[in-house]
Protein backbone atom coordinates (compact mmCIF):
# COMPACT_ATOMS: atom_id res chain seq x y z
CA UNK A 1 31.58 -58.78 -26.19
CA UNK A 2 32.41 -61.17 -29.17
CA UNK A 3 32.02 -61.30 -32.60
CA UNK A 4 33.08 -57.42 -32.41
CA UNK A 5 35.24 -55.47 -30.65
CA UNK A 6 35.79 -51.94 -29.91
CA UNK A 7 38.84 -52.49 -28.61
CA UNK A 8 41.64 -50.73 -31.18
CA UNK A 9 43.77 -53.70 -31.85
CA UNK A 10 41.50 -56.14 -32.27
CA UNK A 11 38.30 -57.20 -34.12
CA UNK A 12 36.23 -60.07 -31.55
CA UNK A 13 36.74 -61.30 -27.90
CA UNK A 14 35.93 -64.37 -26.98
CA UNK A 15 35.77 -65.36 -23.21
CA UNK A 16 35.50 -69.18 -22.52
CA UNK A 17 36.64 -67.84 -19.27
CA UNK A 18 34.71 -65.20 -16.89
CA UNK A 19 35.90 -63.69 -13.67
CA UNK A 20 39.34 -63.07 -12.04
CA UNK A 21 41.14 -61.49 -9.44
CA UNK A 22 43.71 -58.60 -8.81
CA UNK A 23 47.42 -59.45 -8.85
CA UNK A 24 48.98 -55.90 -9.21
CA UNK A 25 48.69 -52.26 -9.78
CA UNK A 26 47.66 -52.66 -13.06
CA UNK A 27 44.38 -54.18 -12.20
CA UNK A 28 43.12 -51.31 -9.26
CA UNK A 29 40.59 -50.00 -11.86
CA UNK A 30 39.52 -52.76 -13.69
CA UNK A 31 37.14 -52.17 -16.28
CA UNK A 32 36.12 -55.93 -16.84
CA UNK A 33 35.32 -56.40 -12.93
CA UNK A 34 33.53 -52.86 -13.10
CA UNK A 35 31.50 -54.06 -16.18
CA UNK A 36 30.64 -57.20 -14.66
CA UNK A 37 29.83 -56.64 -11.29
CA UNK A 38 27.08 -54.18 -12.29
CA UNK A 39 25.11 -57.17 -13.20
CA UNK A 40 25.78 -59.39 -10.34
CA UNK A 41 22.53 -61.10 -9.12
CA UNK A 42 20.35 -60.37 -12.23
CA UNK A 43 18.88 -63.57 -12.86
CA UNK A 44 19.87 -65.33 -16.18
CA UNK A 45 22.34 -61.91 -17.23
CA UNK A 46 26.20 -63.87 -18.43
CA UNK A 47 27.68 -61.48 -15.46
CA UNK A 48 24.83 -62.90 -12.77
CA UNK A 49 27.91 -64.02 -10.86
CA UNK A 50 29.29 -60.46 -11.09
CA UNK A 51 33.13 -61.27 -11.16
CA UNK A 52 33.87 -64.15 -9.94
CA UNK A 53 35.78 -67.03 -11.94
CA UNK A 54 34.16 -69.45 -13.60
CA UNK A 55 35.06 -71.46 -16.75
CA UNK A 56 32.03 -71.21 -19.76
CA UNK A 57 32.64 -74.47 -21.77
CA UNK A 58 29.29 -73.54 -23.81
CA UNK A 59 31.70 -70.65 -25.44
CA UNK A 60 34.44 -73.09 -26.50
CA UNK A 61 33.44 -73.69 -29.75
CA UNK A 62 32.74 -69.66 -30.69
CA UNK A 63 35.06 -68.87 -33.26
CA UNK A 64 34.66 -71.95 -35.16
CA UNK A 65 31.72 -70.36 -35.84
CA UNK A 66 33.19 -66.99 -37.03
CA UNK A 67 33.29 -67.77 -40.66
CA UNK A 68 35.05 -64.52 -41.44
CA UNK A 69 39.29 -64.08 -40.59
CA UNK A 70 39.48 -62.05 -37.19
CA UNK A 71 42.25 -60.80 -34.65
CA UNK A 72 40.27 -62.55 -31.80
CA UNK A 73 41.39 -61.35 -28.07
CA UNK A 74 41.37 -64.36 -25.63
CA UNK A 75 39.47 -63.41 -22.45
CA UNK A 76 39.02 -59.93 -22.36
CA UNK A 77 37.36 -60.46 -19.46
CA UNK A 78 39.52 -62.57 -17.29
CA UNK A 79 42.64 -64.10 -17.69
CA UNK A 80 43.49 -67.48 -18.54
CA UNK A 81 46.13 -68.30 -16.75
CA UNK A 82 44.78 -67.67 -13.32
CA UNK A 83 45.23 -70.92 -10.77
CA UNK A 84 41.74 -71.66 -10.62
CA UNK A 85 41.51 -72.71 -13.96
CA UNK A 86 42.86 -76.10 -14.77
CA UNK A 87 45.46 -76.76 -17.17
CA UNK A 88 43.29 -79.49 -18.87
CA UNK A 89 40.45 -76.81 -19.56
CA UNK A 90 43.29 -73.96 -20.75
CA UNK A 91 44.50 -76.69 -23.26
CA UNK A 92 40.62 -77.49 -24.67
CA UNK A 93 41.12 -73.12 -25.17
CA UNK A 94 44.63 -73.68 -26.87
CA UNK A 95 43.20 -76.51 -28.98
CA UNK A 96 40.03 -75.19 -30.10
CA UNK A 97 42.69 -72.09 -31.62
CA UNK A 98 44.80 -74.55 -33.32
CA UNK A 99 41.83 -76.05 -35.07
CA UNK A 100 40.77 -72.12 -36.24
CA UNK A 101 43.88 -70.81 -37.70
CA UNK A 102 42.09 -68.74 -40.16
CA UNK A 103 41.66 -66.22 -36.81
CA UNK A 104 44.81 -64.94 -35.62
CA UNK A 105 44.21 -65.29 -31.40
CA UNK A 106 45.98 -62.66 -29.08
CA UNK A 107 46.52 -64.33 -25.68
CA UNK A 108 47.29 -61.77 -22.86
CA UNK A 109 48.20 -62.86 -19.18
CA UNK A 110 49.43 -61.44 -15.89
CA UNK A 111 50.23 -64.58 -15.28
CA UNK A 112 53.29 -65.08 -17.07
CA UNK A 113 55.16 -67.87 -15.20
CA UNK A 114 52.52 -70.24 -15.56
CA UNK A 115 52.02 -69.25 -19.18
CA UNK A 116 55.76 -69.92 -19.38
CA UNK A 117 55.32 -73.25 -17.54
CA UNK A 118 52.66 -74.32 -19.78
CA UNK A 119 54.24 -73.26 -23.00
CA UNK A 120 57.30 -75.38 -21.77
CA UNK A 121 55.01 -78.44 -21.08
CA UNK A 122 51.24 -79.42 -22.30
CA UNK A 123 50.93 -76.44 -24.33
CA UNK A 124 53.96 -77.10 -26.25
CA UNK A 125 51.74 -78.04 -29.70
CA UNK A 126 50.02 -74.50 -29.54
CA UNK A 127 53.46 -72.66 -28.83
CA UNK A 128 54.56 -71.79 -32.14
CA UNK A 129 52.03 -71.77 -34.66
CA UNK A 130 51.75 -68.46 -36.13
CA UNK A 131 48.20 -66.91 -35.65
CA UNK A 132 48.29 -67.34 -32.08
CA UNK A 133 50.03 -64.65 -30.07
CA UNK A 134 51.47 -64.59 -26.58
CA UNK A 135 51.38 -61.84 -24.28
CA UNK A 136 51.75 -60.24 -20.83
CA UNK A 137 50.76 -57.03 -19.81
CA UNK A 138 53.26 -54.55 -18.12
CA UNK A 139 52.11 -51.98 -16.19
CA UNK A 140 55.34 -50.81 -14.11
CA UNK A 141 59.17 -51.97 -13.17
CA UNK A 142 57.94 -54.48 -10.04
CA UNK A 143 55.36 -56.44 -11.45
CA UNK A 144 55.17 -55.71 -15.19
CA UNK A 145 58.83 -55.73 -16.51
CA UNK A 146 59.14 -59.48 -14.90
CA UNK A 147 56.90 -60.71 -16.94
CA UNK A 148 58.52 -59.82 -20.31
CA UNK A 149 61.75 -61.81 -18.96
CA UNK A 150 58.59 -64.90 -18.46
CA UNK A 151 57.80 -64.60 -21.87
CA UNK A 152 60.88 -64.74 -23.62
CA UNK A 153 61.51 -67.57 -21.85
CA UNK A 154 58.61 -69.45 -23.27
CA UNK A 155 58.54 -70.71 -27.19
CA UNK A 156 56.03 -68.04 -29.11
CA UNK A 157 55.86 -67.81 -33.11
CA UNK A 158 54.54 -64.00 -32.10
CA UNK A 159 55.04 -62.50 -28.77
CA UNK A 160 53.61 -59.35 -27.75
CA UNK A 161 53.71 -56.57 -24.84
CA UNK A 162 50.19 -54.54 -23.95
CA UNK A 163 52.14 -51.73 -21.81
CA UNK A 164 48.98 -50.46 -20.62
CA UNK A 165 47.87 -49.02 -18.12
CA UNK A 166 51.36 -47.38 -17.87
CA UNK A 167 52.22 -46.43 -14.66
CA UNK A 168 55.69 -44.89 -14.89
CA UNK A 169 58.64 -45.05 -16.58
CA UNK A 170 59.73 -48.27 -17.45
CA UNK A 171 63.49 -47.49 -18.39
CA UNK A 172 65.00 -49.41 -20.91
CA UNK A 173 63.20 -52.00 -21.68
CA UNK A 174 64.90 -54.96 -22.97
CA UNK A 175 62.74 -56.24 -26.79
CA UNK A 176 64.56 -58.89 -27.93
CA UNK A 177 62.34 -61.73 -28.87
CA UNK A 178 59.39 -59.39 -28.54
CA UNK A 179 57.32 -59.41 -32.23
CA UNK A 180 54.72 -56.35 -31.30
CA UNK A 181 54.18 -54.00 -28.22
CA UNK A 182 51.15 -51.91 -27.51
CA UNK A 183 51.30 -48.86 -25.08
CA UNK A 184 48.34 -46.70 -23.45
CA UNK A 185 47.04 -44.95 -20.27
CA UNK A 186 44.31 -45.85 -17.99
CA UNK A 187 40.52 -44.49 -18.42
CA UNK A 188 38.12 -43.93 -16.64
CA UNK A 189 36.80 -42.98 -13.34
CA UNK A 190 40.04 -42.61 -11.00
CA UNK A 191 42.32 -42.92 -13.99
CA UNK A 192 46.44 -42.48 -13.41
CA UNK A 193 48.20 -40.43 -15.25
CA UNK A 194 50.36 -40.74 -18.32
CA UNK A 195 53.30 -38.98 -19.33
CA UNK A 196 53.93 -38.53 -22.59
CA UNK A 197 57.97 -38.88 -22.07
CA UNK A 198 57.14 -42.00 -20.73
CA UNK A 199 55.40 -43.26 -23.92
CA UNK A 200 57.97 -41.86 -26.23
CA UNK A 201 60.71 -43.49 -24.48
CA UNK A 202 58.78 -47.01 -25.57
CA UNK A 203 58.02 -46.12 -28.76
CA UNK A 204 62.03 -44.91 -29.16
CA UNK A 205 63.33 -48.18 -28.02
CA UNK A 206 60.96 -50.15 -30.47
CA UNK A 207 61.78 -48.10 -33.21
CA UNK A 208 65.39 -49.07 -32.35
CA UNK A 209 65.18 -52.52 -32.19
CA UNK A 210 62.28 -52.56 -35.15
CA UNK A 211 58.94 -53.70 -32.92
CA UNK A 212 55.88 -52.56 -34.64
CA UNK A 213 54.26 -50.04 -31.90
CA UNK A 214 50.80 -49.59 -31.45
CA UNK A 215 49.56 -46.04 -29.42
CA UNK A 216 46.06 -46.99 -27.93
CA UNK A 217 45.09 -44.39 -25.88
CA UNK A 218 46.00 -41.58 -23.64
CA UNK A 219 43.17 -42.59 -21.57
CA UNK A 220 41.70 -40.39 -18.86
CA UNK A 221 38.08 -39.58 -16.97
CA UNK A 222 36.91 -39.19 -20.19
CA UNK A 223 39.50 -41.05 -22.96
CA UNK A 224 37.71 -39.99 -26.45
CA UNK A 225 38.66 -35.87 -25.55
CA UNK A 226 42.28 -37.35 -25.24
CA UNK A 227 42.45 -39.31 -28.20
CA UNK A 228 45.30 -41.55 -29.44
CA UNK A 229 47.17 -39.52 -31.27
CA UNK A 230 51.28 -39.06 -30.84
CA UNK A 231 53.11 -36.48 -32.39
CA UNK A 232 49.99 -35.56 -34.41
CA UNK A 233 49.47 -39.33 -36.02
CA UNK A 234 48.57 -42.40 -35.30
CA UNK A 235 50.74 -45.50 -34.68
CA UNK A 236 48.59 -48.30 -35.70
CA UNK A 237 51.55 -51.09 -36.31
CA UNK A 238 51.06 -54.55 -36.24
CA UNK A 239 52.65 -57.97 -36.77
CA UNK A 240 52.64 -60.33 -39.84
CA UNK A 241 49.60 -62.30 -40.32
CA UNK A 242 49.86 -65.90 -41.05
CA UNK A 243 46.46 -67.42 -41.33
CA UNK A 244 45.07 -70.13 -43.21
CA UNK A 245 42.17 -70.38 -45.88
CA UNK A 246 38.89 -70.66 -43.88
CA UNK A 247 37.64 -74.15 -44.65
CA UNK A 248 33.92 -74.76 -45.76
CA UNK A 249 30.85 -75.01 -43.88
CA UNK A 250 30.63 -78.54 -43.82
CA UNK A 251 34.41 -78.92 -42.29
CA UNK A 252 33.54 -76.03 -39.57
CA UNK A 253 30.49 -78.04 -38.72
CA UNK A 254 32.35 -80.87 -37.94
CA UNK A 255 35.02 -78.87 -36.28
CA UNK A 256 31.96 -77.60 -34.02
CA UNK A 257 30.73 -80.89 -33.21
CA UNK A 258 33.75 -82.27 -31.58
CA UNK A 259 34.74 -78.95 -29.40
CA UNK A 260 31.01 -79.41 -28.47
CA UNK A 261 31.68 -82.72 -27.21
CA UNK A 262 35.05 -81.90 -25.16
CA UNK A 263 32.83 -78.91 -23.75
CA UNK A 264 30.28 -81.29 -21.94
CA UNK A 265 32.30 -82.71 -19.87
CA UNK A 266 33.51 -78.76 -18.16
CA UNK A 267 29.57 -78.60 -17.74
CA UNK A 268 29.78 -78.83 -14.31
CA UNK A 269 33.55 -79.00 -13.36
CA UNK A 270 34.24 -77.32 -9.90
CA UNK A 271 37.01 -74.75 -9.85
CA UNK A 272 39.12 -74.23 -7.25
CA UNK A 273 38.33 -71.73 -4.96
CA UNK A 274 39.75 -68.95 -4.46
CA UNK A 275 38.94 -65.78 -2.76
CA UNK A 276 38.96 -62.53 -4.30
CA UNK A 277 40.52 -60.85 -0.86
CA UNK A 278 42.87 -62.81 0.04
CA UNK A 279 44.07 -64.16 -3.11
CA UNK A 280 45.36 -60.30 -4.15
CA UNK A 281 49.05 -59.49 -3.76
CA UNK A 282 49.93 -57.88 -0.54
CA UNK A 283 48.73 -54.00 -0.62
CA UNK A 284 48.53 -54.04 -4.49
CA UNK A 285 45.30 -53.61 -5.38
CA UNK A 286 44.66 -50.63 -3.25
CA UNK A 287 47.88 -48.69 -4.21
């Protein structure tokens, strides 16, 4: 769960983040919680904690180390923007991209008013540089179509939609100001359904207003019999990439030294609190 990804629109995760907590429908089957809570308690295992949140300074400094040019999804298994993370240590994230801009970084919250907020205020610098990319998920009309309204609010040189797990029809969906948008259905055990009206009303709407559309997945028990094909191809469409000539090993190096140095002091920083109960929207996570 870094240098490579098997995730279909992107190369590498990278998780200076671990843990997190359900907000909305969208999260009921999560597969990072599911992953990480099989290990909870197994001494010296990166998941010993099972889920819960905790911040993982010694992974700052990861992709400086990636020598190669990479999509690179932020936190793939947990979500930046959660309260219990402080802004300071969510800016050390957002400056440790600026310094790599030979990667191109996809950032994708559920918490799209603070990303908003922060985007406003101390992560102004980071906002609009063009290999890193701000999204929000959307999963239905309640929770998920609120948070594209969040992000086009914010500054973002590329913003981007992950539509998945879809839930139901989202109606017309509003794209302006929204560079990419990626759409797929829920796998695994206790997987929703997904229509496939429901898809091709997205994928009509970006054709309309000229988003490049990525299919993922129809998902499902068992998502590889279902495949990702949509009208018998593949919609593999992306945004621009703007990245910058990887500098040489000696220039990493130092690059690596000073993240290193930020990193110490998160060694042993207390988060707040929170529990993963009570902290979940009313009713949503067991809808």
């Amino acid at each position: 769960m870094s240098e490579h990804s098997k995730i279909e629109w992107t190369d590498a995760t990278w998780n200076p983040v671990r843990g997190c907590i359900k907000v909305s429908p969208g999260c009921k089957h999560c597969y990072a919680e599911t992953f990480a809570e099989r290990f909870r308690s197994v001494p010296g295992h990166p998941y010993e904690h099972g889920f819960d949140l905790r911040l993982i300074p010694d992974k700052l400094a990861e992709p400086l180390r990636w020598s190669a040019p990479k999509s690179v999804f932020v936190n793939s298994m947990s979500d930046l923007f959660q309260d219990g993370i402080p802004t300071e240590y969510i800016v050390e994230v957002a400056r440790v991209m600026q310094r790599a801009p030979w990667h191109v970084f996809q950032v994708l919250t559920k918490r799209s008013e603070r990303l908003r907020d922060l985007l406003l205020g101390p992560l102004r610098f980071a906002s609009r540089l063009p290999h890193i990319w701000w999204g929000v998920s959307v999963e239905d009309k309640q929770y998920g179509l609120p948070r594209v309204d969040h992000l086009r609010a914010a500054p973002g040189a590329v913003r981007f939609l992950s539509i998945e797990p879809l839930l139901e029809d989202i109606g017309e969906i509003d794209l302006s100001g929204i560079n990419w948008v990626i759409v797929g259905g829920e796998s695994g055990p206790g997987a929703r359904p997904l229509l496939r009206s429901w898809v091709e009303s997205i994928r009509q709407r970006c054709d309309e207003a000229r988003v490049p559309f990525f299919f993922k997945q129809w998902g499902g028990v068992q998502k590889i019999k279902n495949g990702r094909t949509l009208n018998d191809r593949t919609y593999d469409a992306l945004p621009p990439r703007q990245v910058a000539a990887i500098p040489d090993r000696a220039s990493r190096l130092a690059l690596i030294d000073d993240v290193e140095r930020e990193a110490k002091k998160w060694s042993n920083a207390p988060l707040v609190k929170l529990s993963r109960r009570a902290s979940r929207a009313p009713d949503v996570a067991a809808e």
